[in-house]
Protein backbone atom coordinates (compact mmCIF):
# COMPACT_ATOMS: atom_id res chain seq x y z
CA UNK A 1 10.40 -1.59 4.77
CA UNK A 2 7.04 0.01 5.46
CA UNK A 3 8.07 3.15 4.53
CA UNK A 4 9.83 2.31 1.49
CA UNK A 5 6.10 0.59 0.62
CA UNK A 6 3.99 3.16 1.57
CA UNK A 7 6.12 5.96 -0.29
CA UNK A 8 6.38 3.98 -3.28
CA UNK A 9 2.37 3.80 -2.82
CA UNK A 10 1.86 7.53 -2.66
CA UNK A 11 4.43 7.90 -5.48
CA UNK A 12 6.29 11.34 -5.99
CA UNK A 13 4.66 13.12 -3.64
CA UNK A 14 6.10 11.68 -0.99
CA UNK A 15 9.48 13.10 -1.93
CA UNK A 16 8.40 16.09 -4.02
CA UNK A 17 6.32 19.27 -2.35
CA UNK A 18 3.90 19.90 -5.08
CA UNK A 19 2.95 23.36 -3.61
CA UNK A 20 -0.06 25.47 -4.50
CA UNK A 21 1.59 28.18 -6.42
CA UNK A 22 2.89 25.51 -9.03
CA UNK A 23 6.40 24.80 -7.76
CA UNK A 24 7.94 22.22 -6.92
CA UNK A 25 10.18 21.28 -3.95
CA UNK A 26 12.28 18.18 -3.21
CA UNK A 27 11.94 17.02 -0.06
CA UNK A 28 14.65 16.26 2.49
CA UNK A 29 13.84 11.98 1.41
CA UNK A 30 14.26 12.69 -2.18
CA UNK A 31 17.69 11.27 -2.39
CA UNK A 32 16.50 8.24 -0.71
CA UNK A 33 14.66 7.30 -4.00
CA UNK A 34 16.48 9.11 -6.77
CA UNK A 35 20.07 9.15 -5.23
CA UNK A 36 22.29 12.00 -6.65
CA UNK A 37 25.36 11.14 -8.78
CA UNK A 38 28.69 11.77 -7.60
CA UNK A 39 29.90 15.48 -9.10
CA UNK A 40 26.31 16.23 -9.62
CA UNK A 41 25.71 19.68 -8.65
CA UNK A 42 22.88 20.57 -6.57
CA UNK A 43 21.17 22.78 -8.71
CA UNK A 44 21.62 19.98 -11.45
CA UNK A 45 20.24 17.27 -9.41
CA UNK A 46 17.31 19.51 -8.70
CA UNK A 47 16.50 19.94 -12.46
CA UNK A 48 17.26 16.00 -13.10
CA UNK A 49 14.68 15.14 -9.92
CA UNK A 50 11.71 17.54 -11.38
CA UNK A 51 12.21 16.21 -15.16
CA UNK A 52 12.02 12.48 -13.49
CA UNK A 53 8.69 10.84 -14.38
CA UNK A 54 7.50 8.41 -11.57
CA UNK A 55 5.05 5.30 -12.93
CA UNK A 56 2.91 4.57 -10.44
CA UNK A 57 2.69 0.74 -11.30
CA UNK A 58 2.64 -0.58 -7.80
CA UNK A 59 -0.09 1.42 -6.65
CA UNK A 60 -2.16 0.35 -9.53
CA UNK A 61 -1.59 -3.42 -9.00
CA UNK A 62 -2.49 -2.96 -5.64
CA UNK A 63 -5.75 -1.17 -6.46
CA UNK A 64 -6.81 -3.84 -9.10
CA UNK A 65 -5.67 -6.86 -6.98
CA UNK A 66 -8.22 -5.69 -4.11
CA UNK A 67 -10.58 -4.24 -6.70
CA UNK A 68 -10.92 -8.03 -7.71
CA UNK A 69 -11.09 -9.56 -4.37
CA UNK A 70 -13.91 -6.42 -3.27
CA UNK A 71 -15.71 -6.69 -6.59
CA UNK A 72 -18.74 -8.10 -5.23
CA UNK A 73 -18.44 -6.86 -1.52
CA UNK A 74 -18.25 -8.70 1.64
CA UNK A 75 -20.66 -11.08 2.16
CA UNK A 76 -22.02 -11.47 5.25
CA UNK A 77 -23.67 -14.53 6.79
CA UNK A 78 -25.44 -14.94 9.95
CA UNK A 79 -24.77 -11.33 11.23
CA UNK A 80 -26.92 -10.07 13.66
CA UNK A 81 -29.61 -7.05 13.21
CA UNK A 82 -27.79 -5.28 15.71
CA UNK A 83 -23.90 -5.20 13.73
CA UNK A 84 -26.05 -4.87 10.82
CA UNK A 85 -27.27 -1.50 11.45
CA UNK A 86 -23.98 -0.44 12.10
CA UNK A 87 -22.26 -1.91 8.89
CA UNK A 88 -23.33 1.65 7.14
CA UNK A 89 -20.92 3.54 9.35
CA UNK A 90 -18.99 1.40 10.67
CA UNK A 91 -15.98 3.66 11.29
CA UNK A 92 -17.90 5.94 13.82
CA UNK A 93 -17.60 8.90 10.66
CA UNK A 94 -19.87 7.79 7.94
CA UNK A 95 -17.91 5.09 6.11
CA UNK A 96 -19.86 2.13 5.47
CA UNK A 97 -18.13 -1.48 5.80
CA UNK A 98 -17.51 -2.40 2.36
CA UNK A 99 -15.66 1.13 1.75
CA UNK A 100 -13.70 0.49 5.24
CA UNK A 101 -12.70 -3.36 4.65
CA UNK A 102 -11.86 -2.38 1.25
CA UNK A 103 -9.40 0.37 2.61
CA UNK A 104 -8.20 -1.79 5.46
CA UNK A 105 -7.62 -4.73 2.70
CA UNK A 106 -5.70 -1.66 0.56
CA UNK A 107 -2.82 -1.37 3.42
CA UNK A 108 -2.80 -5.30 4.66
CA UNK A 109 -1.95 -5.96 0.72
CA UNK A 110 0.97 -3.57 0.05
CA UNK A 111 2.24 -2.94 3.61
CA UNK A 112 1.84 -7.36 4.30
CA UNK A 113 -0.95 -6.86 7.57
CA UNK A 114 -2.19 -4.16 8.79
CA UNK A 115 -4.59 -3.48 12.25
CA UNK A 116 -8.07 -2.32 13.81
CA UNK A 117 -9.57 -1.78 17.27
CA UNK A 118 -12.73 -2.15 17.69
CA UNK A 119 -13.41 0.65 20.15
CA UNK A 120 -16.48 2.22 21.45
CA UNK A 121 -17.11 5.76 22.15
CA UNK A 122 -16.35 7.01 25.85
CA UNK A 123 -18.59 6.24 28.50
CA UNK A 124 -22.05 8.24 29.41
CA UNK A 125 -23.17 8.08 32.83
CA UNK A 126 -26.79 8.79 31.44
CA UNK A 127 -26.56 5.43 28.86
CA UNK A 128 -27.19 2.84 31.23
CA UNK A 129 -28.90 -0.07 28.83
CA UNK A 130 -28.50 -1.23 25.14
CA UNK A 131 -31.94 0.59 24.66
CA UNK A 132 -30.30 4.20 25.70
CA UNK A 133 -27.20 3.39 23.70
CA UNK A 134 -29.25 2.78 20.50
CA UNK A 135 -31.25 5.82 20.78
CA UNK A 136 -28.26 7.75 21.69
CA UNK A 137 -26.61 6.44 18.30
CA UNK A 138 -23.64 5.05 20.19
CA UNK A 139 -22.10 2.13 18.17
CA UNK A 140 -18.92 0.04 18.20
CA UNK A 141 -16.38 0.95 15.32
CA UNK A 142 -13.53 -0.28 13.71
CA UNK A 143 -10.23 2.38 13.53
CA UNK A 144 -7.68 1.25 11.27
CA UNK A 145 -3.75 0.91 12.54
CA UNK A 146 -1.25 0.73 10.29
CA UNK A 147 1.72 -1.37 11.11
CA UNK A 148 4.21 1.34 12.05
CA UNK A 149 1.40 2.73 14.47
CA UNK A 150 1.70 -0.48 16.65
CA UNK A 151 5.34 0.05 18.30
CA UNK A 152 4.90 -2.81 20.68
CA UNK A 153 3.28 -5.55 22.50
CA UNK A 154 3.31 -8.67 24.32
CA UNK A 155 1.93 -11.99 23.96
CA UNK A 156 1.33 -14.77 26.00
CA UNK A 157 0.57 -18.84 25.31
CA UNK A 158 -3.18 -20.04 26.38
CA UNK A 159 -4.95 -23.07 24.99
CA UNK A 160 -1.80 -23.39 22.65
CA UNK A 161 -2.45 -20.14 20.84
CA UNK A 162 -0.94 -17.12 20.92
CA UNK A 163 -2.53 -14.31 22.73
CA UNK A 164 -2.01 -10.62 22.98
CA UNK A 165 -1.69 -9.40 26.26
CA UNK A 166 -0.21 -5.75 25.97
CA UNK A 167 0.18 -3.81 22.75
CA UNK A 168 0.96 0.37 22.67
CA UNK A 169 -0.47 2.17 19.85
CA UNK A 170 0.92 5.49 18.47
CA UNK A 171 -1.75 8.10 17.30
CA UNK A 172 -1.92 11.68 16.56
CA UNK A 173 -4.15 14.73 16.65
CA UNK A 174 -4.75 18.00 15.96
CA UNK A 175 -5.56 20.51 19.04
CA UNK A 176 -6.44 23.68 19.53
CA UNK A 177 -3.17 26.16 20.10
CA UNK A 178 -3.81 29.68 20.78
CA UNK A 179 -6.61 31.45 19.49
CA UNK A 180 -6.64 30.17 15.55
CA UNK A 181 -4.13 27.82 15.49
CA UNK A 182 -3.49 24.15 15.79
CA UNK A 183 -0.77 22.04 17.38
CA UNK A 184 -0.11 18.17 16.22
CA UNK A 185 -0.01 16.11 19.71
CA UNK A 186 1.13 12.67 19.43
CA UNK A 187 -0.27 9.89 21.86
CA UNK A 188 0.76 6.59 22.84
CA UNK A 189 -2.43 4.29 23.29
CA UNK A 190 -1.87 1.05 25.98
CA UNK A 191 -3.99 -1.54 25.60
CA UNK A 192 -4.24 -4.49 28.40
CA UNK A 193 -7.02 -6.61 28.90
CA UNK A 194 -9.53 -4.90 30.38
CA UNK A 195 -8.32 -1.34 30.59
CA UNK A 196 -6.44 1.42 28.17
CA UNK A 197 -4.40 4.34 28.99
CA UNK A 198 -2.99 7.50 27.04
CA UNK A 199 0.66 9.02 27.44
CA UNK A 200 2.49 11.52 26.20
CA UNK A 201 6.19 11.87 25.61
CA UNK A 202 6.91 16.22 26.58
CA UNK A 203 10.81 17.23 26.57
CA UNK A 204 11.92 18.41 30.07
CA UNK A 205 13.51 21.71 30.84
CA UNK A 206 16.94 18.96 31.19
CA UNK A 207 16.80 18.22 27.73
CA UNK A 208 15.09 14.49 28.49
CA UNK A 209 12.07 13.10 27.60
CA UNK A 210 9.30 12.50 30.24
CA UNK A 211 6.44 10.29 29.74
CA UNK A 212 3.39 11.78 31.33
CA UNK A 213 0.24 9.54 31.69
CA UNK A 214 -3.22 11.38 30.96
CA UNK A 215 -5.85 10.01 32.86
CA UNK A 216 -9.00 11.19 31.30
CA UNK A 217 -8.04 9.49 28.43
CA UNK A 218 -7.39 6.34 30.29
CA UNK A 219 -9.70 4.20 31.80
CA UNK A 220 -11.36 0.34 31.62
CA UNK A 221 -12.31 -0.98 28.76
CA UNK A 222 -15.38 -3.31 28.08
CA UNK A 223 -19.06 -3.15 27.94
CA UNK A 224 -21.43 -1.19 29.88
CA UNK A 225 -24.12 -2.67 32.03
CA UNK A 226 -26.96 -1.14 33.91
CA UNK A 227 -23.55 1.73 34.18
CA UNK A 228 -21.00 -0.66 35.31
CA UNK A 229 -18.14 -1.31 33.25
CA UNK A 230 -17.23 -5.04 33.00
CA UNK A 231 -13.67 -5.37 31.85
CA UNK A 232 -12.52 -7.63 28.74
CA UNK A 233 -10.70 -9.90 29.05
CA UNK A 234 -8.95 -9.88 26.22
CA UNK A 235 -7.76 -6.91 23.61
CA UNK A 236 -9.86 -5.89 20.62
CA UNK A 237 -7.30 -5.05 18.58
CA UNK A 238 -6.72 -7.58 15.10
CA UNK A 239 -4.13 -8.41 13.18
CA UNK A 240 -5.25 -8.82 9.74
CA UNK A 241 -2.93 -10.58 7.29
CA UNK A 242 -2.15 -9.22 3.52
CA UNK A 243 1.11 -11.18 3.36
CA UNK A 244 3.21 -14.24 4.09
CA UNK A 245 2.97 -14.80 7.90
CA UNK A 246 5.86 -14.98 9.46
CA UNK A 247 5.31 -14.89 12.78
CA UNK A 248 2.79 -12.92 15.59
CA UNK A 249 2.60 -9.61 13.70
CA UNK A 250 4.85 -10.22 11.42
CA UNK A 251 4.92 -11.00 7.61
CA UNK A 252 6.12 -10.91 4.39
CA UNK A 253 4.76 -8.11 1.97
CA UNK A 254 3.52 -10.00 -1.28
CA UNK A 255 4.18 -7.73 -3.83
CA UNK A 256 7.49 -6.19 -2.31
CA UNK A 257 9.10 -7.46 -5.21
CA UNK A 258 6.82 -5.13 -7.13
CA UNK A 259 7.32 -1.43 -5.26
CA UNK A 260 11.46 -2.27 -5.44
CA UNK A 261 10.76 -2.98 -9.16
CA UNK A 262 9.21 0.43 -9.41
CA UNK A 263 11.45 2.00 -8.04
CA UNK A 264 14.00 0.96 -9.92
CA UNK A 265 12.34 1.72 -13.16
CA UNK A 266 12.43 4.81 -11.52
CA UNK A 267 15.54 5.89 -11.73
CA UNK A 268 16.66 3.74 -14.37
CA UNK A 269 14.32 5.70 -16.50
CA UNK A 270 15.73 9.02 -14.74
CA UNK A 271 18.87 7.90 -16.01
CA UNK A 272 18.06 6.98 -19.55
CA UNK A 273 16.02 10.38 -20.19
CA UNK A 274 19.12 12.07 -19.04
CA UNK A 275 21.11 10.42 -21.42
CA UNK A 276 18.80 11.00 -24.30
CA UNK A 277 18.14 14.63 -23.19
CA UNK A 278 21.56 15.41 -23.27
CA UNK A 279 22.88 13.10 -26.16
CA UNK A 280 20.13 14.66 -28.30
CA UNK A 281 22.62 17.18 -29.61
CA UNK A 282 25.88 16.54 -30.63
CA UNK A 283 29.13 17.95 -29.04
CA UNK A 284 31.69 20.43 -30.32
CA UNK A 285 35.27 19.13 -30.02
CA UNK A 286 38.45 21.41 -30.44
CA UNK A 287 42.19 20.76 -30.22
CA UNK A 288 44.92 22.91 -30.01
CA UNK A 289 44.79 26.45 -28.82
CA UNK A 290 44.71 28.21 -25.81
CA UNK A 291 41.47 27.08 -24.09
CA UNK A 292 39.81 30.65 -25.27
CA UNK A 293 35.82 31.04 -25.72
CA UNK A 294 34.73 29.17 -29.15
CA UNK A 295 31.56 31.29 -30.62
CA UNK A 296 29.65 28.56 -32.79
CA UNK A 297 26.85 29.76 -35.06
CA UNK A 298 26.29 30.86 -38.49
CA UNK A 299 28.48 33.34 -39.71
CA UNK A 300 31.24 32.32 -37.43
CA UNK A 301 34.57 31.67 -38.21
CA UNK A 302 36.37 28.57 -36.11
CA UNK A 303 40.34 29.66 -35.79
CA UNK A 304 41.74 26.06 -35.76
CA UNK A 305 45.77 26.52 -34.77
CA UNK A 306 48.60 25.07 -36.73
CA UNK A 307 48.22 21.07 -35.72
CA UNK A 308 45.16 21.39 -33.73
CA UNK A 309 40.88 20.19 -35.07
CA UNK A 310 37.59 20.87 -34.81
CA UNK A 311 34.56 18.41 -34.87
CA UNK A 312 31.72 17.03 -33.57
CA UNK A 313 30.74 14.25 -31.35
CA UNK A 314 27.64 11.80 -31.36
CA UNK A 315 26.62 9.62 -29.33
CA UNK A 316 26.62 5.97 -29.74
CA UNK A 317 23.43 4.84 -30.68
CA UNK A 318 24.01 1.65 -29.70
CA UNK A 319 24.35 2.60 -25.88
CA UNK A 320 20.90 4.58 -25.67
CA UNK A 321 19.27 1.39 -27.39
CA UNK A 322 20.80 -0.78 -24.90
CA UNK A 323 19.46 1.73 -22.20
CA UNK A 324 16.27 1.75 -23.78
CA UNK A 325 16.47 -2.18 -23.63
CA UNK A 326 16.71 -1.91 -19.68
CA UNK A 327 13.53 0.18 -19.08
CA UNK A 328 11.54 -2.04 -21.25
CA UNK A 329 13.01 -5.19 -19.44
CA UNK A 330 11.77 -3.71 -15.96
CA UNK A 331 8.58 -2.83 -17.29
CA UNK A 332 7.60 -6.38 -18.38
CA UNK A 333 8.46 -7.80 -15.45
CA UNK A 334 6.60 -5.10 -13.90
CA UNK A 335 3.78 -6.36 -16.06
CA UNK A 336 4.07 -9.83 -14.80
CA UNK A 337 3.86 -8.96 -11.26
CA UNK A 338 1.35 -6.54 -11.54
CA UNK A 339 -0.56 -8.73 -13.81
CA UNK A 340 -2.00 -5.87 -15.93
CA UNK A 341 -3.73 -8.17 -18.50
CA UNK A 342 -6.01 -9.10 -15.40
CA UNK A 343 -7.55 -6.09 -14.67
CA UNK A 344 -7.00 -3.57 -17.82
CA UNK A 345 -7.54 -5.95 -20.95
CA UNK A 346 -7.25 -2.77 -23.74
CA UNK A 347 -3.48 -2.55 -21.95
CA UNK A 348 -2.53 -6.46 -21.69
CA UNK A 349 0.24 -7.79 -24.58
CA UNK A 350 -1.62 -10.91 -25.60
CA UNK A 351 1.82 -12.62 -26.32
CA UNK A 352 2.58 -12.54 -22.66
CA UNK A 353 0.07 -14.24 -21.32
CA UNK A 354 -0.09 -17.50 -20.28
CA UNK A 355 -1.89 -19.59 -17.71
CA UNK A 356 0.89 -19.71 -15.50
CA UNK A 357 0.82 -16.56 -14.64
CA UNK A 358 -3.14 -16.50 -14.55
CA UNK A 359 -2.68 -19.54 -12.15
CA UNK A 360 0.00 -17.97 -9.94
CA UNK A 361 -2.25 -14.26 -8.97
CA UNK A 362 -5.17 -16.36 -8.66
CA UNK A 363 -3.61 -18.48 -6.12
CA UNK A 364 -1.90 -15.35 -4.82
CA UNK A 365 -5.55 -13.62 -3.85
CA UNK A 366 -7.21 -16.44 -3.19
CA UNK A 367 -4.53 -16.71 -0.58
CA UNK A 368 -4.83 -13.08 0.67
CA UNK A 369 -9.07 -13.34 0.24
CA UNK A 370 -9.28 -16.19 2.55
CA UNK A 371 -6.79 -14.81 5.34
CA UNK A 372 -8.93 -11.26 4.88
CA UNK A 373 -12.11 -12.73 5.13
CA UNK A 374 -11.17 -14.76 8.42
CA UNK A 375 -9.53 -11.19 9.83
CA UNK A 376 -13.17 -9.65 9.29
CA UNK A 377 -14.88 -12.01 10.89
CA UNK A 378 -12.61 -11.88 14.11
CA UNK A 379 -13.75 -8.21 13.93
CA UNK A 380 -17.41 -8.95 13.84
CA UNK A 381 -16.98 -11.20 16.89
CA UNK A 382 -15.39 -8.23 18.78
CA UNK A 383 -17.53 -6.15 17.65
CA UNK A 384 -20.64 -8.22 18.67
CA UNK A 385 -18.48 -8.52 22.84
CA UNK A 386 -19.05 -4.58 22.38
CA UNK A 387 -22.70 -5.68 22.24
CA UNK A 388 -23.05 -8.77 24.55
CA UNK A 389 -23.39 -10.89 21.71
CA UNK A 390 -21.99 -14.44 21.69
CA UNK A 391 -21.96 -14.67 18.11
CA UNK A 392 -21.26 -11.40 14.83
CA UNK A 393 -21.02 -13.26 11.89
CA UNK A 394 -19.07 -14.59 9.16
CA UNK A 395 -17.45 -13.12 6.57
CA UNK A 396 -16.99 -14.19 2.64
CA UNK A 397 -15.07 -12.71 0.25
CA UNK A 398 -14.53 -13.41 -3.79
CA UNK A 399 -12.02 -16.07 -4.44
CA UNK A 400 -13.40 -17.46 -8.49
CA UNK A 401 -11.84 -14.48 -10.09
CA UNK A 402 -11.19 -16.39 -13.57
CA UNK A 403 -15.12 -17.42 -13.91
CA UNK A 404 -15.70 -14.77 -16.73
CA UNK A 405 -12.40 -15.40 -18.79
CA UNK A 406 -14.40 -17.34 -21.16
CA UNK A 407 -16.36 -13.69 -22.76
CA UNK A 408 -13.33 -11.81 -22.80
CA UNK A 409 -12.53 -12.25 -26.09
CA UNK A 410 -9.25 -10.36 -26.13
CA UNK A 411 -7.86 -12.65 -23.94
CA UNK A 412 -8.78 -16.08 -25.53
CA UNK A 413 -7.22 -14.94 -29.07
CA UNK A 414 -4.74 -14.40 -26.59
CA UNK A 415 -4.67 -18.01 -25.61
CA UNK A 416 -5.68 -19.26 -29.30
CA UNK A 417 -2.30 -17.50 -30.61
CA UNK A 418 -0.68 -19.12 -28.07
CA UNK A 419 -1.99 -23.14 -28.54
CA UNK A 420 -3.59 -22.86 -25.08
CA UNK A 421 -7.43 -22.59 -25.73
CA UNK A 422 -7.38 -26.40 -24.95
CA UNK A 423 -5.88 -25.75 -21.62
CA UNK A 424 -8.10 -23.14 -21.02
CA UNK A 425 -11.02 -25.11 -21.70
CA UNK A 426 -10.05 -27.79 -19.56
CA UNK A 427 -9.15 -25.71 -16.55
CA UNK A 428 -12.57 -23.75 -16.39
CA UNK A 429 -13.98 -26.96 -17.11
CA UNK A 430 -12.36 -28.66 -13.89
CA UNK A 431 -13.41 -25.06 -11.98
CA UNK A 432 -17.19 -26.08 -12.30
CA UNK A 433 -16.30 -29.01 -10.95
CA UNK A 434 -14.79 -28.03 -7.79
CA UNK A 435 -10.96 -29.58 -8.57
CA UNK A 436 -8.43 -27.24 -7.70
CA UNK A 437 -5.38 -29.43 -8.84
CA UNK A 438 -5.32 -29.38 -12.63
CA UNK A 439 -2.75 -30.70 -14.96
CA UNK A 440 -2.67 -27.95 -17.70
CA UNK A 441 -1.20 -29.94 -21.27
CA UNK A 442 0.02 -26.92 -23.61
CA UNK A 443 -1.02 -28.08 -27.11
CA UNK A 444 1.93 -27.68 -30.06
């Protein structure tokens, strides 16, 4: 399911090699999202995948849906001086921690949660205080996980919550092979309380795979005092939740509905260019004779034998309207999931919009803004253990993302045309009040 998100993310190029002379490849996964048809001849299935326009719909909602919930950063409450230095790189490379949260938020919304360790870099014997860590410019950061990175882990019951007790991490990185080159090496990361350590998986001269543990990428994990390690004694790794929860790690992508919708209008509108690509001319039909070549042209002379014909054949109009029918259908319901007339008001169809389905992605995100905010601030408190800090913060994020529907003005001829100003009125009115629960009353 994860992959099937994050290709439908990325779009095309995920199946398609868009090389730098200007070809293009399929890849060996293209059939996986534009399946070929039976008799379909490679080379034809080739042409048919290149000619294929792929609408990028879900990747847009998921831009705008986070775009709303980021559009006035993370606020931060109570953080102290010391995070807040680091909040302007707080990824160890230069990405400050509105950029970073907002990326993190990105793949917890499409893939349904998502993960980050809040490591610190590897020990110094000559840092032996907070002092000689500041000046050195050593810092906590926060490196992102995505859900298929995390292969497995272990929890346990304490204090009737759920605690992570082992989880193995699956990384990879480029090193030096030969004189020029470069070799990917992929490493498993094991995280317990209190320590790590780094394997990798080599293939034996037997044909089996060995797992070989590398110890000077292993080691304890926790802060450094006076150059003594004291283990945690927990893991600083966090789950944070884009989704349904469904259990420890586990959820339910909310717009998964969405990427199989574009997908579909995918290759339905493969299949309905097809048809009007080749319908677009109509076909020569003969009868009688021998099956010989038929030259057609001007100045040619058609030799129709004694009881045989000659015609043409068009298509049926009817058919390529209703398949026209069928792309539109997808892409309003694509519309309704992806909410367009949210975030792009010169795009939104004023007819379709209604305060149900304004009520239904604000309660959506507000939703996915509270569970994101409450993942952040788990990550400032591990940060701040990095630190010896009791305390990192809290984190807010936007959840009133209908307070400015009142000077759009598109959308309230929307709402005039459709006898809902009232209802309009009265729910922003009952938003400055505080009341969540709201009766709307559609007037006739």
């Amino acid at each position: 399911m994860w992959r099937l998100l994050e290709d439908v993310y990325t779009g095309d190029r995920a199946w398609l090699d868009y090389r730098a002379d200007g070809t293009i490849e399929p890849r060996q996964n293209a059939q996986r999202y534009l399946p070929q048809l039976p008799g379909e001849e490679a080379s034809e299935y080739k042409l048919r995948l290149l000619q294929s326009h792929f609408d990028d719909r879900f990747a847009q909602s998921c831009r705008d849906f986070v775009g709303l919930v980021f559009n006035k950063g993370v606020r931060l409450e109570g953080m102290p001086s010391a995070i807040a230095t680091h909040w302007t790189n707080l990824d160890g490379s230069g990405l400050a921690g509105d950029r970073l949260c907002g990326h993190i938020g990105m793949a917890a919304l499409r893939l349904g949660h998502t993960f980050a360790l809040v490591d610190h870099p590897e020990a110094d014997d000559s840092i032996v205080s907070l002092a000689d860590s500041l000046g050195a410019g050593r810092a906590p950061y926060w490196q992102h996980f995505k859900p298929f990175d995390v292969i497995n882990w272990r929890y346990r019951r304490v204090g009737g919550r759920n605690v992570l007790s082992m989880a193995v991490l699956k990384y990879s990185q480029l090193l030096p092979d030969g004189p020029y080159g470069e070799a990917e090496q992929t490493f498993y990361l094991q995280l317990t309380p209190g320590r790590f350590d780094t394997f990798v998986v080599v293939r034996t001269s037997s044909g089996k795979f060995e797992q070989i543990h590398i110890a000077e990428r292993s080691g304890p994990m926790g802060r450094r005092l006076r150059g003594v390690v004291q283990p945690f004694d927990h893991i600083p790794l966090v789950c944070l939740y884009g989704g349904d929860r469904t259990g420890f790690f586990s959820s339910n992508p909310t717009l998964l509905s969405l990427a199989k919708l574009n997908l579909v209008h995918y290759q339905v509108s493969s299949d309905h260019h097809q048809k009007m690509h080749y319908c677009s001319f109509p076909t020569p039909v003969r009868t009688g004779g021998q099956g010989e070549a038929l030259t057609l042209g001007p100045r040619r002379i058609v030799d129709v034998p004694l009881g045989g014909g000659f015609g043409w054949s068009e298509p049926n109009s009817q058919s390529l309207a209703m398949s026209r029918i069928e792309v539109k259908d997808i892409e309003s319901a694509m519309d309704f999931l992806g909410a367009d007339y949210l975030v792009k008001p010169s795009d939104r169809q004023a007819a379709s919009t209604t305060m149900v389905q304004a009520k239904k992605i604000e309660s959506e995100l507000y939703l996915f803004a509270s569970d994101f905010a409450t993942g952040i601030t788990e990550y400032l408190r591990r940060h701040a253990q990095w630190l010896g800090l009791d305390y990192g913060g809290t984190a807010t994020l936007e959840t009133n993302f209908f307070d400015n529907l009142a000077s759009d003005p598109q959308l309230l001829l929307a709402y005039t045309r459709l006898h809902e100003l009232q209802a309009l009125r009265g729910y922003l009115k009952t938003r400055r009040r505080g009341i969540e629960s709201v009766k709307l009353t559609c007037v006739a």
